[in-house]
Protein backbone atom coordinates (compact mmCIF):
# COMPACT_ATOMS: atom_id res chain seq x y z
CA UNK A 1 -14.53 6.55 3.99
CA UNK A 2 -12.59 9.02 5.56
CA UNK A 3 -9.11 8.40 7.40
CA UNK A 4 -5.77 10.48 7.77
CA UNK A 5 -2.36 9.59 6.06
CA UNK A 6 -1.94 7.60 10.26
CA UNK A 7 -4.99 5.42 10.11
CA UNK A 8 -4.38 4.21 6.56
CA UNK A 9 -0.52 3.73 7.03
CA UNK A 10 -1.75 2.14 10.12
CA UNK A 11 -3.67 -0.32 7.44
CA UNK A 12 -1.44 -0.93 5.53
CA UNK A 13 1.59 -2.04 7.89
CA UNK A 14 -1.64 -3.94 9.65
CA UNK A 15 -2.13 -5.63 6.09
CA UNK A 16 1.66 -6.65 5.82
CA UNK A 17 2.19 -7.66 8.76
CA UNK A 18 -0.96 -9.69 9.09
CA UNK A 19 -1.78 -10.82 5.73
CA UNK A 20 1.49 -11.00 4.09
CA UNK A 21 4.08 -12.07 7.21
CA UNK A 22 6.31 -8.98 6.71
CA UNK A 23 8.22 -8.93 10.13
CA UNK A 24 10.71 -5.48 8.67
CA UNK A 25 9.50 -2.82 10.33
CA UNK A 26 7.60 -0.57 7.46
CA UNK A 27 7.77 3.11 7.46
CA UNK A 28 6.78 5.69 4.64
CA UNK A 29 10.47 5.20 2.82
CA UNK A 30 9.84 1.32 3.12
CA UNK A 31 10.50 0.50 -1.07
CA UNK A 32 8.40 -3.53 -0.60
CA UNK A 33 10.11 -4.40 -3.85
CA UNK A 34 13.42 -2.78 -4.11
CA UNK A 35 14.08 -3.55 -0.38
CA UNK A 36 13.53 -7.43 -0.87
CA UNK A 37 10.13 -7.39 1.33
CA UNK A 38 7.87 -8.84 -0.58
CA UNK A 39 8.39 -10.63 -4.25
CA UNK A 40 6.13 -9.73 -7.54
CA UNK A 41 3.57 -12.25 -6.55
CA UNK A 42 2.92 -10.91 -3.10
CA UNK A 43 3.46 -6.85 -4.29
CA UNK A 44 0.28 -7.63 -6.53
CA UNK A 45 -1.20 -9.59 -3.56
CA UNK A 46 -0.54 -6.62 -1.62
CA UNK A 47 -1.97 -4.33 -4.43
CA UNK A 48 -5.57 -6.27 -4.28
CA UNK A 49 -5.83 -6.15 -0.39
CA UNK A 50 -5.04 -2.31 -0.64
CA UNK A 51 -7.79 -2.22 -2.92
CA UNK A 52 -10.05 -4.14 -1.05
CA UNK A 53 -9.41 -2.31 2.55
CA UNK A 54 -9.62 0.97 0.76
CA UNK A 55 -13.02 0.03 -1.75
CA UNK A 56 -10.12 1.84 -4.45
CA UNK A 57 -9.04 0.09 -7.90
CA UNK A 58 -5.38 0.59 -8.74
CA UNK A 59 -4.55 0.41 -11.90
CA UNK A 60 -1.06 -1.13 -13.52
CA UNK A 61 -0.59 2.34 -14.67
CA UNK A 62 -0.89 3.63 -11.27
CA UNK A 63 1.34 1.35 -9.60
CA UNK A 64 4.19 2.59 -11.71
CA UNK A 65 3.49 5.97 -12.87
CA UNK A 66 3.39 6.72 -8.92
CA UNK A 67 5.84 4.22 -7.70
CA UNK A 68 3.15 2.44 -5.39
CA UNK A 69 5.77 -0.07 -4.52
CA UNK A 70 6.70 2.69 -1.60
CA UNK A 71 4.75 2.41 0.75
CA UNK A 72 4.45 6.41 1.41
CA UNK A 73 3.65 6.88 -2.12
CA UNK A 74 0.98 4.34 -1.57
CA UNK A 75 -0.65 6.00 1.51
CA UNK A 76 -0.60 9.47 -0.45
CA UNK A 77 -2.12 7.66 -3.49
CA UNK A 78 -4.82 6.24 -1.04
CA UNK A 79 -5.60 9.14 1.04
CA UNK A 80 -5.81 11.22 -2.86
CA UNK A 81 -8.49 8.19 -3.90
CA UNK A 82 -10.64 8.45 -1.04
CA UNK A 83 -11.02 12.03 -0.64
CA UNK A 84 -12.58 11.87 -3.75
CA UNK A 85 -15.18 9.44 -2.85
């Protein structure tokens, strides 16, 4: 798979929006659970349709130790997985 930082922020507000009902616009500061967006239940909702869109696994690790919660630090994190693939 190969996509810029656009396409998979793209995604991912595509994922939100769609799959989750966020109606906040979402940009690269956009902190899901600090910001009151989504609660714990949808964040790791979130975190398994990120990993299914992407064909990535995130671990619990990963979604602190780089703060996926943000959702710039989540396209970096995903652009970093799949460039590997």
């Amino acid at each position: 798979m190969n996509m810029d930082r656009v396409e998979i922020m793209r995604k991912i507000e595509e994922l939100l929006k769609k799959e989750l009902n966020v109606i906040t616009s979402i940009n690269d500061k956009t902190a899901l659970l600090q910001d009151n967006i989504l609660d714990s239940l949808d964040f790791m909702n979130y975190v398994t349709m990120v990993e299914s869109s992407f064909s990535i696994s995130i671990s619990n690790e990963d979604i602190s130790d780089f703060k996926l919660g943000v959702v710039g630090n989540m396209v970096t994190y995903i652009e970093q997985r799949i460039k590997k693939c």
